[in-house]
C-alpha atoms as a PDB file:
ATOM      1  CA  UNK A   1     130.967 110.617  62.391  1.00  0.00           C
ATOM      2  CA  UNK A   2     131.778 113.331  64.676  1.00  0.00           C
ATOM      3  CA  UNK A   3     132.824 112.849  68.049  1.00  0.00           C
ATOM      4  CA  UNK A   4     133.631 114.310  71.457  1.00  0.00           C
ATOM      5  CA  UNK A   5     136.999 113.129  73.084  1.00  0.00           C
ATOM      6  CA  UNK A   6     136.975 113.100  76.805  1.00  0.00           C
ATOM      7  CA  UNK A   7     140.074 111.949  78.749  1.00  0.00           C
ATOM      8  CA  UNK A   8     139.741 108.675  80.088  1.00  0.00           C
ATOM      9  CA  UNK A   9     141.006 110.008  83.534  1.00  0.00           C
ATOM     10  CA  UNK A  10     137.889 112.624  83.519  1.00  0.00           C
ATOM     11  CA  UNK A  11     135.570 110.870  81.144  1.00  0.00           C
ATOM     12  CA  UNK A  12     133.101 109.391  83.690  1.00  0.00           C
ATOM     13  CA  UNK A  13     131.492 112.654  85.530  1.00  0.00           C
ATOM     14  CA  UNK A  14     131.983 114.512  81.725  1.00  0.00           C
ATOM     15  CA  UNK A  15     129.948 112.129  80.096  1.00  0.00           C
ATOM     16  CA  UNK A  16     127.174 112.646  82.706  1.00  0.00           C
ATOM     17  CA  UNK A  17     126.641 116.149  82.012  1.00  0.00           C
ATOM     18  CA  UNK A  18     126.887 115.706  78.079  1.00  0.00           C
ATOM     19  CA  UNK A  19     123.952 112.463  78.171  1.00  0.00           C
ATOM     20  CA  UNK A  20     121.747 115.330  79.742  1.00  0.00           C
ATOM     21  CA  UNK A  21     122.738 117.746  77.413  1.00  0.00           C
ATOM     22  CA  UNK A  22     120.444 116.109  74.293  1.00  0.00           C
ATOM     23  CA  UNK A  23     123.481 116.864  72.385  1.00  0.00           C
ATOM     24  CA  UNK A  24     124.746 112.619  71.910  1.00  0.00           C
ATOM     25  CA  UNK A  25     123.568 110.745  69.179  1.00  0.00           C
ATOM     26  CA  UNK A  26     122.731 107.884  71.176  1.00  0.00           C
ATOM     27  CA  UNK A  27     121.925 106.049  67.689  1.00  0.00           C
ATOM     28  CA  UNK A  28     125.652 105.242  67.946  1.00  0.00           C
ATOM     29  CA  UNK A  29     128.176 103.172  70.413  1.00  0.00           C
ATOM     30  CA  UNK A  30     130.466 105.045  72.718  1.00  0.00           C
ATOM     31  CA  UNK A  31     133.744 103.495  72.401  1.00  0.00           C
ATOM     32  CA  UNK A  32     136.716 103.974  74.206  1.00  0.00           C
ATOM     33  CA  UNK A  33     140.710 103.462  73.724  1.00  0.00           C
ATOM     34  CA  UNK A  34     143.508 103.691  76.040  1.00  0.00           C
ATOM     35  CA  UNK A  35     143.787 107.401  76.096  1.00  0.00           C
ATOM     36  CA  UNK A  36     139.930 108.429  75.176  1.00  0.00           C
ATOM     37  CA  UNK A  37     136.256 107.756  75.251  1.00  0.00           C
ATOM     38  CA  UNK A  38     134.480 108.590  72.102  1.00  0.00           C
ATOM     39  CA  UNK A  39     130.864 110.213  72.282  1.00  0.00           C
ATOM     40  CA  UNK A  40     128.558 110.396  69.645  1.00  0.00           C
ATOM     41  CA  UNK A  41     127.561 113.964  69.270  1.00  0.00           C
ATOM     42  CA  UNK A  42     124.868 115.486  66.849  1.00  0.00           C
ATOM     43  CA  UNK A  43     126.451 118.653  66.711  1.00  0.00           C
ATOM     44  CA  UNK A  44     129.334 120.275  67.628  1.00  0.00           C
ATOM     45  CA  UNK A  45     127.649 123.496  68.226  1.00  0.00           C
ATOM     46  CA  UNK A  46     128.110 124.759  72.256  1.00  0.00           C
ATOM     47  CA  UNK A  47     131.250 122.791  72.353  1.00  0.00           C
ATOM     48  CA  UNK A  48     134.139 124.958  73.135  1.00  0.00           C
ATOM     49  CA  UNK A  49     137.181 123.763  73.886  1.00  0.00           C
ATOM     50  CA  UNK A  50     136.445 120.024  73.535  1.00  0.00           C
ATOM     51  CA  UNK A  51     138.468 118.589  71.020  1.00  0.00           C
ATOM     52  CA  UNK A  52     135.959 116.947  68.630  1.00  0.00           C
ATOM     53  CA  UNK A  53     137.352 114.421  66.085  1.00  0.00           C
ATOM     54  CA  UNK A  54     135.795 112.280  62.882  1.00  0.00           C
ATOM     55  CA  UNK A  55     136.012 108.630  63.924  1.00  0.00           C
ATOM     56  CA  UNK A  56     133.749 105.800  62.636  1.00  0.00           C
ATOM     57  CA  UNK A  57     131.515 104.431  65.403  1.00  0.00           C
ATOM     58  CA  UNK A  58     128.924 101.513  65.280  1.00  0.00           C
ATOM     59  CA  UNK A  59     125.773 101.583  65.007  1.00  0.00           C
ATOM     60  CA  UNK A  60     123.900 101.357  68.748  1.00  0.00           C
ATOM     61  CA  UNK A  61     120.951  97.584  68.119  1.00  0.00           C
ATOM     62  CA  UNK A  62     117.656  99.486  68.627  1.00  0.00           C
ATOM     63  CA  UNK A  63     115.341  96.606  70.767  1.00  0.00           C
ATOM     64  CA  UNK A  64     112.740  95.581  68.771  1.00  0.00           C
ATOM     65  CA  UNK A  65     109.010  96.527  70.453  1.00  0.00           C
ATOM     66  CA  UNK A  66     107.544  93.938  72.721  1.00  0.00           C
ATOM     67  CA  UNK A  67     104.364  93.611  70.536  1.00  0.00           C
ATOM     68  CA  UNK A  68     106.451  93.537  67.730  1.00  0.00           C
ATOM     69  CA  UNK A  69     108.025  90.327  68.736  1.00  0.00           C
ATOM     70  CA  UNK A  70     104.783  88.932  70.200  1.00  0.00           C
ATOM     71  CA  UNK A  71     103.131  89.971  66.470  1.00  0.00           C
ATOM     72  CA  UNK A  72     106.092  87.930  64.817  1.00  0.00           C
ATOM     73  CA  UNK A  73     105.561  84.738  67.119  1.00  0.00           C
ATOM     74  CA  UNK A  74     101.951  84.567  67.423  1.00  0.00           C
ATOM     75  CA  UNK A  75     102.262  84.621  63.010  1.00  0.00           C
ATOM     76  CA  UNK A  76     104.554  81.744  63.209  1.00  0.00           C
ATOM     77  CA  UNK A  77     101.912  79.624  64.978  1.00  0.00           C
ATOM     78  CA  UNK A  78      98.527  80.657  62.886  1.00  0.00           C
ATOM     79  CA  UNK A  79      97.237  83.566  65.104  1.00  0.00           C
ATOM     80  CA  UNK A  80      96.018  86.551  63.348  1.00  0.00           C
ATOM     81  CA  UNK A  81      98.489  89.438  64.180  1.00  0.00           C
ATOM     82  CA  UNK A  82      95.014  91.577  64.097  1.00  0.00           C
ATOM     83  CA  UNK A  83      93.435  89.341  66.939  1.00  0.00           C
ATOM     84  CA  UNK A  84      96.524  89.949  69.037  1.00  0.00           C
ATOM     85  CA  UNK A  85      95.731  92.263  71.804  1.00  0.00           C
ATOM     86  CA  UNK A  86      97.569  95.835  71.554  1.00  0.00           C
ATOM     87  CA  UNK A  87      97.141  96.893  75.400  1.00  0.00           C
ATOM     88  CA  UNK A  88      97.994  94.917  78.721  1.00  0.00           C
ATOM     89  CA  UNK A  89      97.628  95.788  82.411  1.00  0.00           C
ATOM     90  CA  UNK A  90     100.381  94.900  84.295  1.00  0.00           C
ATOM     91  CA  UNK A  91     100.196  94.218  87.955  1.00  0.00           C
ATOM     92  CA  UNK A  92     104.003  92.622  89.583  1.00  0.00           C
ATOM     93  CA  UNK A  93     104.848  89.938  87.646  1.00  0.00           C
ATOM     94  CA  UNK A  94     101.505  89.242  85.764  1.00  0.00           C
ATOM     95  CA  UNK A  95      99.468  90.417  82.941  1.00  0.00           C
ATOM     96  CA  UNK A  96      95.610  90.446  82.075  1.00  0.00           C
ATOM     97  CA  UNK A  97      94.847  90.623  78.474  1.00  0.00           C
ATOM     98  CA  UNK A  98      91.799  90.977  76.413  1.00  0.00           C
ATOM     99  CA  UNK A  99      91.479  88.340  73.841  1.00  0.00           C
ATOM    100  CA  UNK A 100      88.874  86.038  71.575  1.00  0.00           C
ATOM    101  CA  UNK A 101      90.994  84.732  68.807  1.00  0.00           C
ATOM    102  CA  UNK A 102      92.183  81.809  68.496  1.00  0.00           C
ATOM    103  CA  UNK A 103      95.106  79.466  70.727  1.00  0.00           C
ATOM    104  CA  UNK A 104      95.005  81.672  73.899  1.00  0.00           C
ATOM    105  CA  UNK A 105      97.139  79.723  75.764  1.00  0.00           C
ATOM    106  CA  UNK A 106      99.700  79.407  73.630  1.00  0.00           C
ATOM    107  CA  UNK A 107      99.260  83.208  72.745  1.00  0.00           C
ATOM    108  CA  UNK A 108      99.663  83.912  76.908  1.00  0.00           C
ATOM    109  CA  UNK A 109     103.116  81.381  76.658  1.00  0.00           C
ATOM    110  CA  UNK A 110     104.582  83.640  74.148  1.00  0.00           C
ATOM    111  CA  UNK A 111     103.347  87.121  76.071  1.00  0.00           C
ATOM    112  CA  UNK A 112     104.371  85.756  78.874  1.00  0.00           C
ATOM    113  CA  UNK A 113     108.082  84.618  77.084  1.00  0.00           C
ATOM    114  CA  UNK A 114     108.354  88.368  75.627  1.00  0.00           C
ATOM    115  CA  UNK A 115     107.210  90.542  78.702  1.00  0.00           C
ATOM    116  CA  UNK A 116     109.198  88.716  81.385  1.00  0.00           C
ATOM    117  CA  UNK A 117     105.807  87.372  83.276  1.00  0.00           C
ATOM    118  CA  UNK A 118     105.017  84.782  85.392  1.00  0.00           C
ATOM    119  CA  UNK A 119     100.796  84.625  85.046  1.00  0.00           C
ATOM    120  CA  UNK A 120      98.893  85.857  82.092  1.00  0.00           C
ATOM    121  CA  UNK A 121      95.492  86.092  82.431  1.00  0.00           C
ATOM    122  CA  UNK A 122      92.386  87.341  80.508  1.00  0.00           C
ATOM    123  CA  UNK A 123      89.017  88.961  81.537  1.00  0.00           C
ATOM    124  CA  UNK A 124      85.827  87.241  81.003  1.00  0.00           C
ATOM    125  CA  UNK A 125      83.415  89.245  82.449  1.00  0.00           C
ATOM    126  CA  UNK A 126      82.833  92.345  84.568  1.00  0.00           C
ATOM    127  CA  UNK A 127      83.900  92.798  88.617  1.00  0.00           C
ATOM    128  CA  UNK A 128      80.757  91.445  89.919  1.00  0.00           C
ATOM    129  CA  UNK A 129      78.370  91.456  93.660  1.00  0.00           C
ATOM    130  CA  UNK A 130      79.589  93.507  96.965  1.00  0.00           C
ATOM    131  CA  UNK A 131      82.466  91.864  97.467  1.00  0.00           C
ATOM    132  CA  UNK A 132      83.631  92.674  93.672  1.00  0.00           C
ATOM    133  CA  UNK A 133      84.806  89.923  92.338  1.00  0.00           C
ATOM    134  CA  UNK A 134      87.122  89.895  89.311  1.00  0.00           C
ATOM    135  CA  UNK A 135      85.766  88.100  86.300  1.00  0.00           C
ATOM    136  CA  UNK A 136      89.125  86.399  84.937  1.00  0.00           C
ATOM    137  CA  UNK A 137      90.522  83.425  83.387  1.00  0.00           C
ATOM    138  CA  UNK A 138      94.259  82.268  83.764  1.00  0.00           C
ATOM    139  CA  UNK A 139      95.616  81.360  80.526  1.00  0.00           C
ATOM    140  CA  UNK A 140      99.574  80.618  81.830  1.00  0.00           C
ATOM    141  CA  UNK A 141     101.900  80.104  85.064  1.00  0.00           C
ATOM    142  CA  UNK A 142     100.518  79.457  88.693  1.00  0.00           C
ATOM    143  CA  UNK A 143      98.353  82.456  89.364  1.00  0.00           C
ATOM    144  CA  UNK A 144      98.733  83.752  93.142  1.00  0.00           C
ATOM    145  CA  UNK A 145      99.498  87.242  94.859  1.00  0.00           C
ATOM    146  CA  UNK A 146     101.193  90.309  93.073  1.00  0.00           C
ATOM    147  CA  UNK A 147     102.748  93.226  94.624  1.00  0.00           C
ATOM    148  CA  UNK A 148     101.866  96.484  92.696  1.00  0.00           C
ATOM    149  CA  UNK A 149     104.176  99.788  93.919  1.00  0.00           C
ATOM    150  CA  UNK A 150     101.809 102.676  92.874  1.00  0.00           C
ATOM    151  CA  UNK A 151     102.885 105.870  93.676  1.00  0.00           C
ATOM    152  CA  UNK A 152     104.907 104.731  96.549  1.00  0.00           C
ATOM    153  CA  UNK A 153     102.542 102.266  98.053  1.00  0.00           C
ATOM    154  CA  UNK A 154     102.670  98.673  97.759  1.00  0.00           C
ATOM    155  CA  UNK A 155      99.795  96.998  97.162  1.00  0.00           C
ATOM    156  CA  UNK A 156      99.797  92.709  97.314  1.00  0.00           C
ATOM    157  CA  UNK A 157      96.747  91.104  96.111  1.00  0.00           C
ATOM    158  CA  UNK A 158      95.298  88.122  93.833  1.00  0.00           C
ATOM    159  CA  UNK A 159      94.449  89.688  90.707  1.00  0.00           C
ATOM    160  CA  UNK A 160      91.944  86.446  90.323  1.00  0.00           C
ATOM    161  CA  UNK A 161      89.905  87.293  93.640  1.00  0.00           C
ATOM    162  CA  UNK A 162      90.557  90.770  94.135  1.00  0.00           C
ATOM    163  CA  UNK A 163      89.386  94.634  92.295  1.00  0.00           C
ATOM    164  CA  UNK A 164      92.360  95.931  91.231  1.00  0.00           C
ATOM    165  CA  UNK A 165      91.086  98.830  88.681  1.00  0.00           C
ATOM    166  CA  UNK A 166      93.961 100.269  86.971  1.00  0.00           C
ATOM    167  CA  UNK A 167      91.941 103.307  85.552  1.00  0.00           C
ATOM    168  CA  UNK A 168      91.351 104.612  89.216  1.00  0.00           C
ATOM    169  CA  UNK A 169      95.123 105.435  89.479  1.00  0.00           C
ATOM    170  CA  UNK A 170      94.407 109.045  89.334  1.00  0.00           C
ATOM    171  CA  UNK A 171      91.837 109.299  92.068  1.00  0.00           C
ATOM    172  CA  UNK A 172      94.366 106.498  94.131  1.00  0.00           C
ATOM    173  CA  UNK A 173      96.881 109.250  93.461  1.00  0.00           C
ATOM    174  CA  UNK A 174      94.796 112.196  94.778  1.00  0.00           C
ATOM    175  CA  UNK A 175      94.423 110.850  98.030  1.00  0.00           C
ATOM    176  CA  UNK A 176      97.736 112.049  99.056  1.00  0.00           C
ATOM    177  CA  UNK A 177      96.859 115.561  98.579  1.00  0.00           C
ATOM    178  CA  UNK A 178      93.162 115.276 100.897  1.00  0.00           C
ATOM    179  CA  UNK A 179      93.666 117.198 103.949  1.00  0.00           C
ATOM    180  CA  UNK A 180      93.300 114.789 106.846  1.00  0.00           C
ATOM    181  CA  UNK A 181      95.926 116.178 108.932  1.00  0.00           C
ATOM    182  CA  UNK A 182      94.669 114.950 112.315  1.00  0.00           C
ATOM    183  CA  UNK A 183      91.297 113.777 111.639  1.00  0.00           C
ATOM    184  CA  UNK A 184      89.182 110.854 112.254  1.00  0.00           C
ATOM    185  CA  UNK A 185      88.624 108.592 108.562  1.00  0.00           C
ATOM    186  CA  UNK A 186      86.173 105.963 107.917  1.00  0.00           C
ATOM    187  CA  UNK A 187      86.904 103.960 104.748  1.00  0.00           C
ATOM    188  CA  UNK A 188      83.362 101.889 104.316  1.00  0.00           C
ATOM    189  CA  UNK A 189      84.139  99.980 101.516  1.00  0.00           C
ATOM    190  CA  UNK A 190      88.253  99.336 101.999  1.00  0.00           C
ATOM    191  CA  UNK A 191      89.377  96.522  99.592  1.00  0.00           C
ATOM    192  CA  UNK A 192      93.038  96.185  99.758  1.00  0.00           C
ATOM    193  CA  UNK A 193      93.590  99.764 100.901  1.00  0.00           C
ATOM    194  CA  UNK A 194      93.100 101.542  97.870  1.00  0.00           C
ATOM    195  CA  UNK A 195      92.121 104.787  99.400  1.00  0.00           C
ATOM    196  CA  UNK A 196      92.410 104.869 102.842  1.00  0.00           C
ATOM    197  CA  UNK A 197      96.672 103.630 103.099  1.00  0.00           C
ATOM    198  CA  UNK A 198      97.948 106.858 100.669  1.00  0.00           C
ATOM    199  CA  UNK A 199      95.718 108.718 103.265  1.00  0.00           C
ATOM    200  CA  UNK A 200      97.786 106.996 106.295  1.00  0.00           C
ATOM    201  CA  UNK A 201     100.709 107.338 104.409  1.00  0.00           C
ATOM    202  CA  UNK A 202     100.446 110.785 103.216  1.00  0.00           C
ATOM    203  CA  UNK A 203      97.971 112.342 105.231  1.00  0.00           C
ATOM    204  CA  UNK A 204      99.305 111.921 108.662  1.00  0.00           C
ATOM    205  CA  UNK A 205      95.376 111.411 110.348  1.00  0.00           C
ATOM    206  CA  UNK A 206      94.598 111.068 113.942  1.00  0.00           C
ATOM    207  CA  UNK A 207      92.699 107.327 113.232  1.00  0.00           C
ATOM    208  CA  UNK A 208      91.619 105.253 109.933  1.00  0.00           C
ATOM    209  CA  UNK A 209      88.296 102.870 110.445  1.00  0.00           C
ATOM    210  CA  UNK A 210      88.568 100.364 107.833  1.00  0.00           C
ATOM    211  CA  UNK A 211      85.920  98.399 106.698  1.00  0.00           C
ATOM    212  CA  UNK A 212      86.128  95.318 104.042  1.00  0.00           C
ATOM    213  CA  UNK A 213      83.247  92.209 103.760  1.00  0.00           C
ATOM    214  CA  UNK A 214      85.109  89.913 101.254  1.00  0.00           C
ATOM    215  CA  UNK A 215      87.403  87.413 102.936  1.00  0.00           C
ATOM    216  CA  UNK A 216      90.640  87.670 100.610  1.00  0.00           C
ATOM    217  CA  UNK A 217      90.210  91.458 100.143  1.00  0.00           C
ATOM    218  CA  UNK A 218      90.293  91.927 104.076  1.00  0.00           C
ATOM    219  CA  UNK A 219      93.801  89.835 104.662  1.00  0.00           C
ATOM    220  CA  UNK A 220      95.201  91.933 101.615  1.00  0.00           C
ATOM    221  CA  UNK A 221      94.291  95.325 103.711  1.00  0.00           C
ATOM    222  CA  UNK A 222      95.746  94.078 106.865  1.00  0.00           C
ATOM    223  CA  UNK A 223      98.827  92.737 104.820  1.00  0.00           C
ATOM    224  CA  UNK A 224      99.294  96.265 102.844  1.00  0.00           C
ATOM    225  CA  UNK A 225      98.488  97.968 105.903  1.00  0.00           C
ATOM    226  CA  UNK A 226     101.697  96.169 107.509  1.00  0.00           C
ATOM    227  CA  UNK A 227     103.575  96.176 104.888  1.00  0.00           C
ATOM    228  CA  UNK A 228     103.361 100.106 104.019  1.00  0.00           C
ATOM    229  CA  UNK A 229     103.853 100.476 108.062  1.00  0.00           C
ATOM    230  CA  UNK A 230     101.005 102.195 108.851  1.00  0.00           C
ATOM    231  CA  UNK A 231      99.614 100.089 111.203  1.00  0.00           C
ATOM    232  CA  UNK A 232      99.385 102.273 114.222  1.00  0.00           C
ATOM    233  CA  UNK A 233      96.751 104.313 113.295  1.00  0.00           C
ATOM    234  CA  UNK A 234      94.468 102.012 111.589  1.00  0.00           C
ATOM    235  CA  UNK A 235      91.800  99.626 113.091  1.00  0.00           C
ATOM    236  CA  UNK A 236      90.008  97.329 110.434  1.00  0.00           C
ATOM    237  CA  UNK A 237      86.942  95.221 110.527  1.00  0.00           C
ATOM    238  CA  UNK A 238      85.811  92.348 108.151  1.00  0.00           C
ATOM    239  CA  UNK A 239      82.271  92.841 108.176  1.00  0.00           C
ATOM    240  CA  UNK A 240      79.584  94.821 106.242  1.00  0.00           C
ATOM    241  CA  UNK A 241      80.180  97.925 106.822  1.00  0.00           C
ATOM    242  CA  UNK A 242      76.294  98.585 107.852  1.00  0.00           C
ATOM    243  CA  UNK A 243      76.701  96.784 111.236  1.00  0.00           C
ATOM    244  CA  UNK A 244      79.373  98.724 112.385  1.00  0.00           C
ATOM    245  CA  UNK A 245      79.245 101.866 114.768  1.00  0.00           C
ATOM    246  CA  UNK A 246      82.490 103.595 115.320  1.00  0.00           C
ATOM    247  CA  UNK A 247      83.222 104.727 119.295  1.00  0.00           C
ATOM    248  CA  UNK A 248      84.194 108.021 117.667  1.00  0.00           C
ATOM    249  CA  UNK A 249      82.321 110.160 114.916  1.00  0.00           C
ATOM    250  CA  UNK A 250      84.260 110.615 111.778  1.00  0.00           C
ATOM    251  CA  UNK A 251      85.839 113.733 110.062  1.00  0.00           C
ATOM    252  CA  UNK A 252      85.296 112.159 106.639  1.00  0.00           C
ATOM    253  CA  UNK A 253      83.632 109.057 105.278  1.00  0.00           C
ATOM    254  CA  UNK A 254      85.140 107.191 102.145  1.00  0.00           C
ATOM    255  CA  UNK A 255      82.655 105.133 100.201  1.00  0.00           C
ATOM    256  CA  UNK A 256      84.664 103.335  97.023  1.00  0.00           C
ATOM    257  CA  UNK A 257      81.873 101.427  95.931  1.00  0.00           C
ATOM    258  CA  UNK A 258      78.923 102.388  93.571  1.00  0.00           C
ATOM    259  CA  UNK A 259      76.326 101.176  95.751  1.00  0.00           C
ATOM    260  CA  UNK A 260      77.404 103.596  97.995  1.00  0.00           C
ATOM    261  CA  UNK A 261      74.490 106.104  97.581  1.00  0.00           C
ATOM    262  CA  UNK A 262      72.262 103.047  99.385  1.00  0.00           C
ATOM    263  CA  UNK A 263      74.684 103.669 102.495  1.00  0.00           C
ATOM    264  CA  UNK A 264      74.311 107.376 103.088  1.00  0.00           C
ATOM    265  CA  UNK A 265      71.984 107.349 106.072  1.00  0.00           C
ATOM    266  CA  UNK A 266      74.572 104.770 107.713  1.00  0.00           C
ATOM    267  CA  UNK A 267      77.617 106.757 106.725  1.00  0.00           C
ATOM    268  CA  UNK A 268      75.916 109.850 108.760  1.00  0.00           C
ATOM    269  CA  UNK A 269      74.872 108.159 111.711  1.00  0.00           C
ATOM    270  CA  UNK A 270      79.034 107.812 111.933  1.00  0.00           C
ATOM    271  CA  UNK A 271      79.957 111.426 110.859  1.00  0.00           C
ATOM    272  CA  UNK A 272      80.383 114.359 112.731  1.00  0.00           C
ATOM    273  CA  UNK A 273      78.317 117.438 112.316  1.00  0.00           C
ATOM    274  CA  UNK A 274      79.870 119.080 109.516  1.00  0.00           C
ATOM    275  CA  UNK A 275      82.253 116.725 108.142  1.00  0.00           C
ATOM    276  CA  UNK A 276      82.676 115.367 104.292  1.00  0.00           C
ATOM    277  CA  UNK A 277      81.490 112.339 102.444  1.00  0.00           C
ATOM    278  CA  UNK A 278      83.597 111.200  99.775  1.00  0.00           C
ATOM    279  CA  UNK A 279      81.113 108.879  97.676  1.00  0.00           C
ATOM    280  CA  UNK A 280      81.911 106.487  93.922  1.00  0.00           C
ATOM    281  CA  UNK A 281      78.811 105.923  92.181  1.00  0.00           C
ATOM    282  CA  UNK A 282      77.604 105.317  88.663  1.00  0.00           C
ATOM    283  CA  UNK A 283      76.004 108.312  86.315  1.00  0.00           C
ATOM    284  CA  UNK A 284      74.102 107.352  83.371  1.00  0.00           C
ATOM    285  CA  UNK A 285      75.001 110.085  80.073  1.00  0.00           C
ATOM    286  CA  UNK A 286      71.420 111.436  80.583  1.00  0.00           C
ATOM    287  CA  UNK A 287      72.488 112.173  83.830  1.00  0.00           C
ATOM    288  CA  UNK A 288      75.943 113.907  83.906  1.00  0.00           C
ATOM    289  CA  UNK A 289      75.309 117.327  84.095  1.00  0.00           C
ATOM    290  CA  UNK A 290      73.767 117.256  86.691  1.00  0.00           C
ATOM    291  CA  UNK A 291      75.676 113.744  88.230  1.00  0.00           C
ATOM    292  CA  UNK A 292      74.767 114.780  91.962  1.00  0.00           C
ATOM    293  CA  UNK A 293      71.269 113.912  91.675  1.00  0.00           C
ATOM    294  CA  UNK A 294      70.833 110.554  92.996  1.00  0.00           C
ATOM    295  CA  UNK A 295      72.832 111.275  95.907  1.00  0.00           C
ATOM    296  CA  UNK A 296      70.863 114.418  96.783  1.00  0.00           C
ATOM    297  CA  UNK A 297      67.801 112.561  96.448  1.00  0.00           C
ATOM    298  CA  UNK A 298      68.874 110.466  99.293  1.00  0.00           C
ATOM    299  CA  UNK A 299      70.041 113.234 101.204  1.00  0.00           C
ATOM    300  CA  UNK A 300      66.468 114.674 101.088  1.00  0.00           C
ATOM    301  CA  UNK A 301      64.140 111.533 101.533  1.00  0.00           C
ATOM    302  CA  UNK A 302      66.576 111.123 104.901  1.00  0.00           C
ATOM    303  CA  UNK A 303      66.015 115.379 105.614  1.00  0.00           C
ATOM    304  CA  UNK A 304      69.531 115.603 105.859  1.00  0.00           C
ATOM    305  CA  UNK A 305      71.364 119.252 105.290  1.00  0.00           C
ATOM    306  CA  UNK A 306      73.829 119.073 102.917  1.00  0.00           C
ATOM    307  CA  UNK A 307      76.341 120.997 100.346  1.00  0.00           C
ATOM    308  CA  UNK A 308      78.103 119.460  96.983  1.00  0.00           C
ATOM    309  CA  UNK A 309      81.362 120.635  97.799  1.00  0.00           C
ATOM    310  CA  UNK A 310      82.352 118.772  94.262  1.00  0.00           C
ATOM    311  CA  UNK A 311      81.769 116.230  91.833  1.00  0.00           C
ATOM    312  CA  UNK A 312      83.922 115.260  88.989  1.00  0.00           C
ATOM    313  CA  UNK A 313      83.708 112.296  86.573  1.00  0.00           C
ATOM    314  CA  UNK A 314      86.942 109.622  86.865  1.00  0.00           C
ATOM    315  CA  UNK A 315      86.572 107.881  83.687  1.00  0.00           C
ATOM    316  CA  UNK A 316      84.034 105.720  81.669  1.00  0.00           C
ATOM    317  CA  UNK A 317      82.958 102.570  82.982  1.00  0.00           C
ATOM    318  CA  UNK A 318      80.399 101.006  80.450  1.00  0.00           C
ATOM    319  CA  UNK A 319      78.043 102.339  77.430  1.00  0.00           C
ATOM    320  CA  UNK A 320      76.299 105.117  78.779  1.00  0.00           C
ATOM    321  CA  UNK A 321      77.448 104.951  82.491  1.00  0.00           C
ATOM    322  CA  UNK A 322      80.222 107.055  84.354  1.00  0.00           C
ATOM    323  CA  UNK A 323      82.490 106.714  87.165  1.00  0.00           C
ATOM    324  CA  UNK A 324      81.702 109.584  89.467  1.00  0.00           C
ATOM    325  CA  UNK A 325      83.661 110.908  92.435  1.00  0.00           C
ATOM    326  CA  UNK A 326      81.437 113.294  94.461  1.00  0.00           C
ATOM    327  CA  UNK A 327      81.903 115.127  97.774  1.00  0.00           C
ATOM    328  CA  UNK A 328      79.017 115.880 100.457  1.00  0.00           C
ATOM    329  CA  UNK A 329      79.397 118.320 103.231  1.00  0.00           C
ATOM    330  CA  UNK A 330      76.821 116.924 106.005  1.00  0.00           C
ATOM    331  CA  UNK A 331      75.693 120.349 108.070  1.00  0.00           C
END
């Protein structure tokens, strides 16, 4: 087995540049005497001047994949290895699975054994009524509040009473690029901050409205809101967002949830002349080409002027039916 031989004296900062290299064989140990340390290499190639040496060297234990272990326990006890689920989401230290064969708790024991988790849960049902609701079942551990660090926010919440959707991450993750420099934000539909605190945090805005109805989601948003230390430019309400008037107009209007399109003629009563709604709603297939249209027939039965500055589709969120991101210019 060849081998690089740095000087013990110098071997620290050299063996730095040669891991970044892609020139070690890190199938193999690096091992060390009093004079030398000993790196793999998997070609001597671009090495001038090193003195490279033939030196047997053991063999580096690969880990063996998490599901592979899970597979290989779950078998032991009866489960079918092609029940087992293949995919997890991950939120701190707890899982949700999905999962209909057989023994789940003592399938959630084992994932929970393997992964390092404290909760495991599994979903039973969709994120249901306004104040969205998750649908799931705990299987293992205590249950209780999570802290999520998503593109450097930190997000605490119950994954048992609280929307958590990990397939919005890219539109979370956007909102740090929307121009608010300055301006006036009303989130309508808050949660836990999901849109409106990477807008604090990245945006640098004059003022963030915050709106949430459900109970738990509200003392998540003024927790995160704390905790991310953007509290100075936020004020938050836990109410329906329908009974609230803001004692400024807004530059822009966030409106997370699909029922949004029922809340259009509210959201412009609170928006400047001019500014932007940012509106989630649902699109059947038939629809998608042209996924503007319900909103636009709101915008008309009001006689509201408008432009579609965009609309893109986020991802699929049942049979048929798409999560769309759209954005209205009110003139």
């Amino acid at each position: 087995m060849k081998a690089i031989a740095l000087p013990r004296k110098s071997a620290e900062k050299e063996l730095r540049t040669f891991l970044k290299s892609g020139l070690v064989d890190k199938k193999k140990r690096i091992m060390a005497d009093t004079e030398y340390v000993y790196v793999p290499i998997l070609s001597d190639r671009g090495l001038p001047g090193h003195r490279i040496v033939d030196i047997d060297l053991l063999e580096r234990p690969v880990p063996e994949a998490p599901i592979s272990v899970i597979s290989r326990r779950a078998s032991e006890i009866g489960i079918k290895v092609g029940d087992l689920p293949r995919r997890w989401v991950r939120f701190g230290n707890s899982i949700i699975i999905r999962y209909g064969g057989a023994e789940p708790r003592l399938l959630a024991e084992i994932m929970a054994s393997v992964l390092n988790a404290k909760s495991v849960y599994r979903y039973s049902g969709r994120i249901s009524g306004v104040l969205r609701v998750p649908s799931l079942e705990l299987l293992f551990g205590n249950g209780g509040s999570v802290t999520h660090l998503e593109n450097g926010i930190r997000y605490a919440f119950d994954p048992s009473k609280v929307m958590f959707s990990p397939g919005n991450v890219g539109v979370r993750s956007s909102m740090k690029h929307v121009e608010v420099k300055g301006k006036i934000i009303f989130d309508m539909f808050s949660g836990i901050g999901y849109f409106s605190i990477p807008l604090a945090k990245y945006g640098n805005p004059h003022h963030i409205y915050a709106a949430e109805i459900n109970p738990a989601s509200y003392q998540y948003l003024v927790t995160n809101i704390k905790q991310n230390k953007v509290q100075e430019i936020f004020t938050t309400f836990n109410a329906d967002c329908s009974t609230i008037t803001l004692p400024e107009k807004a530059d822009l209007i966030v409106m997370g949830h699909f029922s949004s399109p029922a809340y259009i003629r509210h959201a412009v009563d609170n928006l400047r002349t001019g500014g932007i709604i940012m509106m989630h709603h649902l699109v059947s297939s038939e629809n998608l080409q042209n996924s503007p249209l319900e909103i636009e027939k709101k915008l008309q039965e009001y006689h509201l002027a408008y432009r579609i500055s965009s609309s893109r589709v986020v991802k699929s969120y049942s049979p048929h039916h798409w999560h769309v991101v759209t954005q209205v210019v009110i003139s």
